[in-house]
PDB file of N, CA and C in Angstrom:
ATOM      1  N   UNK A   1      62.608  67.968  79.874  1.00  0.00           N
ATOM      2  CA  UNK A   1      62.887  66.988  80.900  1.00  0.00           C
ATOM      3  C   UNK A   1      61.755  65.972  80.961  1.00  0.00           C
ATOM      4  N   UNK A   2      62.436  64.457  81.359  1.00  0.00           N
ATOM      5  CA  UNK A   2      60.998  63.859  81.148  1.00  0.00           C
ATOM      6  C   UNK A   2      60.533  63.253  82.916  1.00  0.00           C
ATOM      7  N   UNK A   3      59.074  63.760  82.602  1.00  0.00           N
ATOM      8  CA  UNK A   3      58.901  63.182  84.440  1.00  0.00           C
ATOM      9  C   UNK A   3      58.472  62.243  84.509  1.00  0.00           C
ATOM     10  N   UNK A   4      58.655  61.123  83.747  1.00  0.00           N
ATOM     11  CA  UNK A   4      58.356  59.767  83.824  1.00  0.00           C
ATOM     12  C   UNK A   4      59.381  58.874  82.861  1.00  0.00           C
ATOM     13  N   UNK A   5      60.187  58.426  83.762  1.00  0.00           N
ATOM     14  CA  UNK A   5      61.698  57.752  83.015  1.00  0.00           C
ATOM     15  C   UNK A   5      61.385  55.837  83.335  1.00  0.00           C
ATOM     16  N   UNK A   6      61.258  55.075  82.828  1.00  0.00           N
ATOM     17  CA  UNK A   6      61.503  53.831  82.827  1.00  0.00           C
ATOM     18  C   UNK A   6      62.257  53.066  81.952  1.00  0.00           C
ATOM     19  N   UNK A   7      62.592  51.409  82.845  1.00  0.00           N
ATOM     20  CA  UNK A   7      63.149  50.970  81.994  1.00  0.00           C
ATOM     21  C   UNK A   7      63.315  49.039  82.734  1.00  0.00           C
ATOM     22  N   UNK A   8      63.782  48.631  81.447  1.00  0.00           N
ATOM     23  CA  UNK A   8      63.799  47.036  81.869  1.00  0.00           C
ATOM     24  C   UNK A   8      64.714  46.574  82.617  1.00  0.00           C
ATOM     25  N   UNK A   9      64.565  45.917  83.468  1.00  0.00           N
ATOM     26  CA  UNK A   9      65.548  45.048  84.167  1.00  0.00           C
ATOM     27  C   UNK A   9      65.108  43.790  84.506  1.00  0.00           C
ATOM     28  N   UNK A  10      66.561  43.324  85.277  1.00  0.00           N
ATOM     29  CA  UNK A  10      66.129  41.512  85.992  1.00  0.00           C
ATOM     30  C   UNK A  10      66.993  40.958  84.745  1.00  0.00           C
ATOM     31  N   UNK A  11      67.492  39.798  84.630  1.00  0.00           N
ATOM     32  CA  UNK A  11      68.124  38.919  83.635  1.00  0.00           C
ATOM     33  C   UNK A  11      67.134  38.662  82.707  1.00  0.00           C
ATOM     34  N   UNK A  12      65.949  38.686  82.373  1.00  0.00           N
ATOM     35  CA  UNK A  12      64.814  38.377  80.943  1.00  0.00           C
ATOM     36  C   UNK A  12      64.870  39.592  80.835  1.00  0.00           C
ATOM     37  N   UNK A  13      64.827  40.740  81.376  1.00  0.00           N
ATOM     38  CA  UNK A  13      64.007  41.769  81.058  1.00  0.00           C
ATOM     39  C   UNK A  13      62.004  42.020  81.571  1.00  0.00           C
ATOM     40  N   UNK A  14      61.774  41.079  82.227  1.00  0.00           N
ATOM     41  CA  UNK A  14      60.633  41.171  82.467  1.00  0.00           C
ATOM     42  C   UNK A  14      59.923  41.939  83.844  1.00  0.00           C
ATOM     43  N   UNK A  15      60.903  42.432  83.984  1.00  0.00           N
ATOM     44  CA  UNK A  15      60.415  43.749  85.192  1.00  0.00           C
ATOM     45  C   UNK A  15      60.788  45.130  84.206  1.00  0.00           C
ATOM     46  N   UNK A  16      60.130  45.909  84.510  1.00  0.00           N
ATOM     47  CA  UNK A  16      60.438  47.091  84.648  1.00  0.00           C
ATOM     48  C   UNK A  16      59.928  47.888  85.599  1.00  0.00           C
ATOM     49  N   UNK A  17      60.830  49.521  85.990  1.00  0.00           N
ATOM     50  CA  UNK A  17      60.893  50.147  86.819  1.00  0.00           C
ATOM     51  C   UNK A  17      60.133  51.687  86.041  1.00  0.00           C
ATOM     52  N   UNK A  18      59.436  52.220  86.651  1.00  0.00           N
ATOM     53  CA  UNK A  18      58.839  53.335  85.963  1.00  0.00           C
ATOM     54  C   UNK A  18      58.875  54.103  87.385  1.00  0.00           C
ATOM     55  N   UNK A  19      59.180  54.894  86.679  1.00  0.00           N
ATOM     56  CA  UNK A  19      59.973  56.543  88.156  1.00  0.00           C
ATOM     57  C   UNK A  19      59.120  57.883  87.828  1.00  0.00           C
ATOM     58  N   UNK A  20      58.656  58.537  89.142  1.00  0.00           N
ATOM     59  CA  UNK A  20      58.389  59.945  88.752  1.00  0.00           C
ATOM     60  C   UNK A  20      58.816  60.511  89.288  1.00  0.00           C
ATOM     61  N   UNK A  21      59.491  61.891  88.234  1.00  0.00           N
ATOM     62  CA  UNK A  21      60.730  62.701  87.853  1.00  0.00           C
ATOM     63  C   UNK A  21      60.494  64.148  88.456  1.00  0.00           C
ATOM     64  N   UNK A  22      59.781  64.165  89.560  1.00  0.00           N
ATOM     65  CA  UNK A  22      59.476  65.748  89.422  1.00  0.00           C
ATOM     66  C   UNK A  22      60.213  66.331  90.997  1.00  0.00           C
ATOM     67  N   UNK A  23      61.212  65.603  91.210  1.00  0.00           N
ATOM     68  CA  UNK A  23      61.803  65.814  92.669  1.00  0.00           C
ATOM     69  C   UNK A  23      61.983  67.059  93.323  1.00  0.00           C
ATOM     70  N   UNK A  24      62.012  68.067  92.491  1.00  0.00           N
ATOM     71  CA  UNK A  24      61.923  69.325  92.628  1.00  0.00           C
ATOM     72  C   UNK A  24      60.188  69.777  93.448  1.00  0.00           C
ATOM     73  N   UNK A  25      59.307  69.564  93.427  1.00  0.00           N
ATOM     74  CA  UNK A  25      58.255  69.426  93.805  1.00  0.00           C
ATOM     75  C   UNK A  25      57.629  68.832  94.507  1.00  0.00           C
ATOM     76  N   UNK A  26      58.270  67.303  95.132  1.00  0.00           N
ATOM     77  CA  UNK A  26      57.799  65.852  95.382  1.00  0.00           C
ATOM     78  C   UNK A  26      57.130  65.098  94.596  1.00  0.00           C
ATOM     79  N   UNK A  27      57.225  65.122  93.210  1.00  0.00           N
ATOM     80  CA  UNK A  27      56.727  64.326  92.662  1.00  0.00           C
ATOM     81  C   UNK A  27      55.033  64.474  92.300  1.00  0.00           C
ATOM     82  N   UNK A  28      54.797  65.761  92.538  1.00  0.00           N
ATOM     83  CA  UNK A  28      53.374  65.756  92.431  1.00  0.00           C
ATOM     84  C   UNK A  28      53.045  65.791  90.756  1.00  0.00           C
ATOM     85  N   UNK A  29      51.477  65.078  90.607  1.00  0.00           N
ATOM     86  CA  UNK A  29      51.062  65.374  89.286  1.00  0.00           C
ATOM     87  C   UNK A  29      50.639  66.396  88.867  1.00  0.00           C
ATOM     88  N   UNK A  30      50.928  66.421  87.407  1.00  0.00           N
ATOM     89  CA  UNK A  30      50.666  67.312  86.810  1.00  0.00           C
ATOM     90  C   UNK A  30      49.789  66.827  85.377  1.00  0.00           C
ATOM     91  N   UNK A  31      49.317  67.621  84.125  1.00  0.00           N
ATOM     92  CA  UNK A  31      48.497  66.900  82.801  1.00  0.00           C
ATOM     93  C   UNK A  31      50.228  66.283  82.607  1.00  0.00           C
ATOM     94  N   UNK A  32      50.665  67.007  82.266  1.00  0.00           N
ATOM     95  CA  UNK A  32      52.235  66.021  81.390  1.00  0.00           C
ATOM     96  C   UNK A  32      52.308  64.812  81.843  1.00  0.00           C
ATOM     97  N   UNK A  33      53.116  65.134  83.553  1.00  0.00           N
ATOM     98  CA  UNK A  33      53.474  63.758  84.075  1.00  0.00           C
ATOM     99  C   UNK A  33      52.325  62.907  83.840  1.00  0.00           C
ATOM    100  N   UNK A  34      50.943  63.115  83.704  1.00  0.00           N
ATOM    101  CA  UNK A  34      49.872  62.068  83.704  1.00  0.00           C
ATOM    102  C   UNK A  34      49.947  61.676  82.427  1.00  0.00           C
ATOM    103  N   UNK A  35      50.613  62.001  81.281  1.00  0.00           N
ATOM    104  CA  UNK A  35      50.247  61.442  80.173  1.00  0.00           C
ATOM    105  C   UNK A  35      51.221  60.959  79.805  1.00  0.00           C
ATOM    106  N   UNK A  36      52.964  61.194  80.313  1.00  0.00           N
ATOM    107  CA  UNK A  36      53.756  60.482  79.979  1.00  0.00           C
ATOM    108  C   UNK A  36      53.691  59.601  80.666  1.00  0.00           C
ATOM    109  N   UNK A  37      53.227  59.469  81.669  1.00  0.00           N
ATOM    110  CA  UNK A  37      52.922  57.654  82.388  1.00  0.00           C
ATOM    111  C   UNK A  37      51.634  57.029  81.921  1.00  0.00           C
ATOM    112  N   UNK A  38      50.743  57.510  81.436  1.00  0.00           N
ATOM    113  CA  UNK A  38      50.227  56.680  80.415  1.00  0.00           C
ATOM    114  C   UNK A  38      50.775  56.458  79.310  1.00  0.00           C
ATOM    115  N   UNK A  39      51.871  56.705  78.655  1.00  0.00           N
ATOM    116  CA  UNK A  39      52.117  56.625  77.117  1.00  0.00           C
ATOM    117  C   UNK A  39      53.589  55.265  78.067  1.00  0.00           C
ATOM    118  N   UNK A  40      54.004  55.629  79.107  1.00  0.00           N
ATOM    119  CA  UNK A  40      54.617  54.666  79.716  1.00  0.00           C
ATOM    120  C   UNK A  40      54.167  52.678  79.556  1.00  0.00           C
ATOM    121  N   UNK A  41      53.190  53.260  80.370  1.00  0.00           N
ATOM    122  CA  UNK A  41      52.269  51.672  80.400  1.00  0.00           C
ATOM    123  C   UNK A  41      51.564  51.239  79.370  1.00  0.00           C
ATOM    124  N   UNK A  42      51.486  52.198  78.362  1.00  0.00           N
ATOM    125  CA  UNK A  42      51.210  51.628  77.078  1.00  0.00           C
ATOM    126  C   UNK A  42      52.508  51.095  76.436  1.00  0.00           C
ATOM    127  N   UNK A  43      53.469  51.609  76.477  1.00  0.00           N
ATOM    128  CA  UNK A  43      54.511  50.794  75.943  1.00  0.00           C
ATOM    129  C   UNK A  43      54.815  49.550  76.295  1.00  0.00           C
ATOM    130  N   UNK A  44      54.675  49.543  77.492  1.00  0.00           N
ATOM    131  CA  UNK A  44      54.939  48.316  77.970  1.00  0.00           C
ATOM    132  C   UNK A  44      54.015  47.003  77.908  1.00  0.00           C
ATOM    133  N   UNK A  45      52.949  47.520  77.881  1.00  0.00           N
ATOM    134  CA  UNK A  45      51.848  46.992  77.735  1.00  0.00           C
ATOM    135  C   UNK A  45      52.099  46.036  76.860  1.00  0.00           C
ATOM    136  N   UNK A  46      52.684  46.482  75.522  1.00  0.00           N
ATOM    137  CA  UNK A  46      52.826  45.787  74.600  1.00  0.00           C
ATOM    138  C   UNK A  46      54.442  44.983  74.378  1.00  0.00           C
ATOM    139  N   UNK A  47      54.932  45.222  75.490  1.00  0.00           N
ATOM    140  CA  UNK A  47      55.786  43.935  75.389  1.00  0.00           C
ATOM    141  C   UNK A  47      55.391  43.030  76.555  1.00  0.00           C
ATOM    142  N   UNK A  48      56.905  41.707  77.253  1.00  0.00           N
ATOM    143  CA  UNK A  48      56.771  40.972  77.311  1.00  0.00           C
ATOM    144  C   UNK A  48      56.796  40.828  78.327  1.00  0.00           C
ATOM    145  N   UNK A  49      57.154  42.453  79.197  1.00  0.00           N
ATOM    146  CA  UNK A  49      57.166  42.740  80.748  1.00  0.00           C
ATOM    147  C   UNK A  49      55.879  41.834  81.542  1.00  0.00           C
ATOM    148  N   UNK A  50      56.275  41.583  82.728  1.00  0.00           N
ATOM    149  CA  UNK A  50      55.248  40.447  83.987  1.00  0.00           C
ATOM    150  C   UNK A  50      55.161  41.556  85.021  1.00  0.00           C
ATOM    151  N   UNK A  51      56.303  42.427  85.474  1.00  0.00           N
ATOM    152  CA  UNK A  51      55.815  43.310  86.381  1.00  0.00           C
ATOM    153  C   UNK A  51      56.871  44.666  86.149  1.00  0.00           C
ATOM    154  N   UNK A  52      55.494  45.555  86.752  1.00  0.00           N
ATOM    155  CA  UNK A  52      55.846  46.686  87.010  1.00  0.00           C
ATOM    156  C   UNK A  52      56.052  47.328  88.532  1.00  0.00           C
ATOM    157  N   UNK A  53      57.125  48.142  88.866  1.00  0.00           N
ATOM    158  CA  UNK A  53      57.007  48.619  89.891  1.00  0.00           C
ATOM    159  C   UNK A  53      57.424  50.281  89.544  1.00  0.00           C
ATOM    160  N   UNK A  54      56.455  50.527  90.265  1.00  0.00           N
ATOM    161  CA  UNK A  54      56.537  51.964  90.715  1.00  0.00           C
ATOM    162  C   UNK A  54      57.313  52.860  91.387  1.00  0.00           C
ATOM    163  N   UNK A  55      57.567  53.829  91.201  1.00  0.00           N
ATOM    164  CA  UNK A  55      58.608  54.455  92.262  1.00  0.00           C
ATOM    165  C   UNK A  55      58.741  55.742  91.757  1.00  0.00           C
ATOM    166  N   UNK A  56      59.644  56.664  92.748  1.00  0.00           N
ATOM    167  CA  UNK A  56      59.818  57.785  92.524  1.00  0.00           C
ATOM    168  C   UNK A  56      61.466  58.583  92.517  1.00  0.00           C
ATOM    169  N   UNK A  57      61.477  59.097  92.415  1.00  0.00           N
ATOM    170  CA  UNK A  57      63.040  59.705  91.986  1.00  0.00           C
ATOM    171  C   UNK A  57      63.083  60.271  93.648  1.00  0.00           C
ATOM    172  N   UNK A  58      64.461  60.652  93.752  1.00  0.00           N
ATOM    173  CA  UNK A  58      65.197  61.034  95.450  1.00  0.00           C
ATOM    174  C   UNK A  58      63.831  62.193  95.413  1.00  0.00           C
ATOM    175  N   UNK A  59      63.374  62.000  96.724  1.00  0.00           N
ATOM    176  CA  UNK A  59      62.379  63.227  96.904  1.00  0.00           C
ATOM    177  C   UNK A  59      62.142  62.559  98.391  1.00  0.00           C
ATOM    178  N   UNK A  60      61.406  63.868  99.060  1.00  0.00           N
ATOM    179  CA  UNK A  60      60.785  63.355 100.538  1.00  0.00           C
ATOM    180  C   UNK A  60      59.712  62.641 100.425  1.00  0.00           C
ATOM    181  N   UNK A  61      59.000  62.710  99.181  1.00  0.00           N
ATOM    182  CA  UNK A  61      57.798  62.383  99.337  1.00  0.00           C
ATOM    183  C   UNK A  61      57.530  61.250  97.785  1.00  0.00           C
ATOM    184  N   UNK A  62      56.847  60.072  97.837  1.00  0.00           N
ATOM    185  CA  UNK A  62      56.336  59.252  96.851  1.00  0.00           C
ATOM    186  C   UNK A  62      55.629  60.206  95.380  1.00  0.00           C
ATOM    187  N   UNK A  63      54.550  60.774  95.895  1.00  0.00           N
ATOM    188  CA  UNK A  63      53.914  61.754  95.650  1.00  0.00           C
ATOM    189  C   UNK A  63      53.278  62.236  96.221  1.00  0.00           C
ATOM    190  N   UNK A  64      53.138  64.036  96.096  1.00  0.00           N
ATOM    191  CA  UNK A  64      52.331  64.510  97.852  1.00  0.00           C
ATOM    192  C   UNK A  64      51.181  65.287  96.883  1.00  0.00           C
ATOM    193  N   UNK A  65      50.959  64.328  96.048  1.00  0.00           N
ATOM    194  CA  UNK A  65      49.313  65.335  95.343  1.00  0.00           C
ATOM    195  C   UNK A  65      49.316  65.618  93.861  1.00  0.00           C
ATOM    196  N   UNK A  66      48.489  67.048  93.623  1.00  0.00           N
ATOM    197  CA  UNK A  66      48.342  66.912  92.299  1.00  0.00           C
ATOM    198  C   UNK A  66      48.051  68.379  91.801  1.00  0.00           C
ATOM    199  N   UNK A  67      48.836  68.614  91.121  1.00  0.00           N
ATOM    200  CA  UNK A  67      48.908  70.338  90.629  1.00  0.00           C
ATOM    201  C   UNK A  67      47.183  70.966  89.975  1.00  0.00           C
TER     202      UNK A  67
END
């Protein structure tokens, strides 16, 4: 399962949305989730994206911490 899912939107494509996947938990971090959201913003990095927004999958909480 991946706990960090993004993707492009808006008519250019120059937003994207990057989500963390761990709703079962609230979203807390973990080493994985921390490295698939870095391997995230490196992707993007290298395209043509202007903004990113953050967010989290249905959960009570944004993120409530860190494993």
């Amino acid at each position: 399962m991946s706990l960090v899912l993004w993707n492009r939107t808006g008519n250019d494509g120059m937003i994207a949305e990057v989500v963390l996947n761990r709703p079962e938990v609230r979203n807390v971090f973990n080493t994985e989730m921390a490295t698939q959201l870095l391997e995230a913003f490196k992707t993007l990095a290298e395209t043509d994206v202007r903004v990113v927004v953050l967010t989290s999958s249905k959960s009570k909480a944004f993120c409530s911490g860190a494993d």
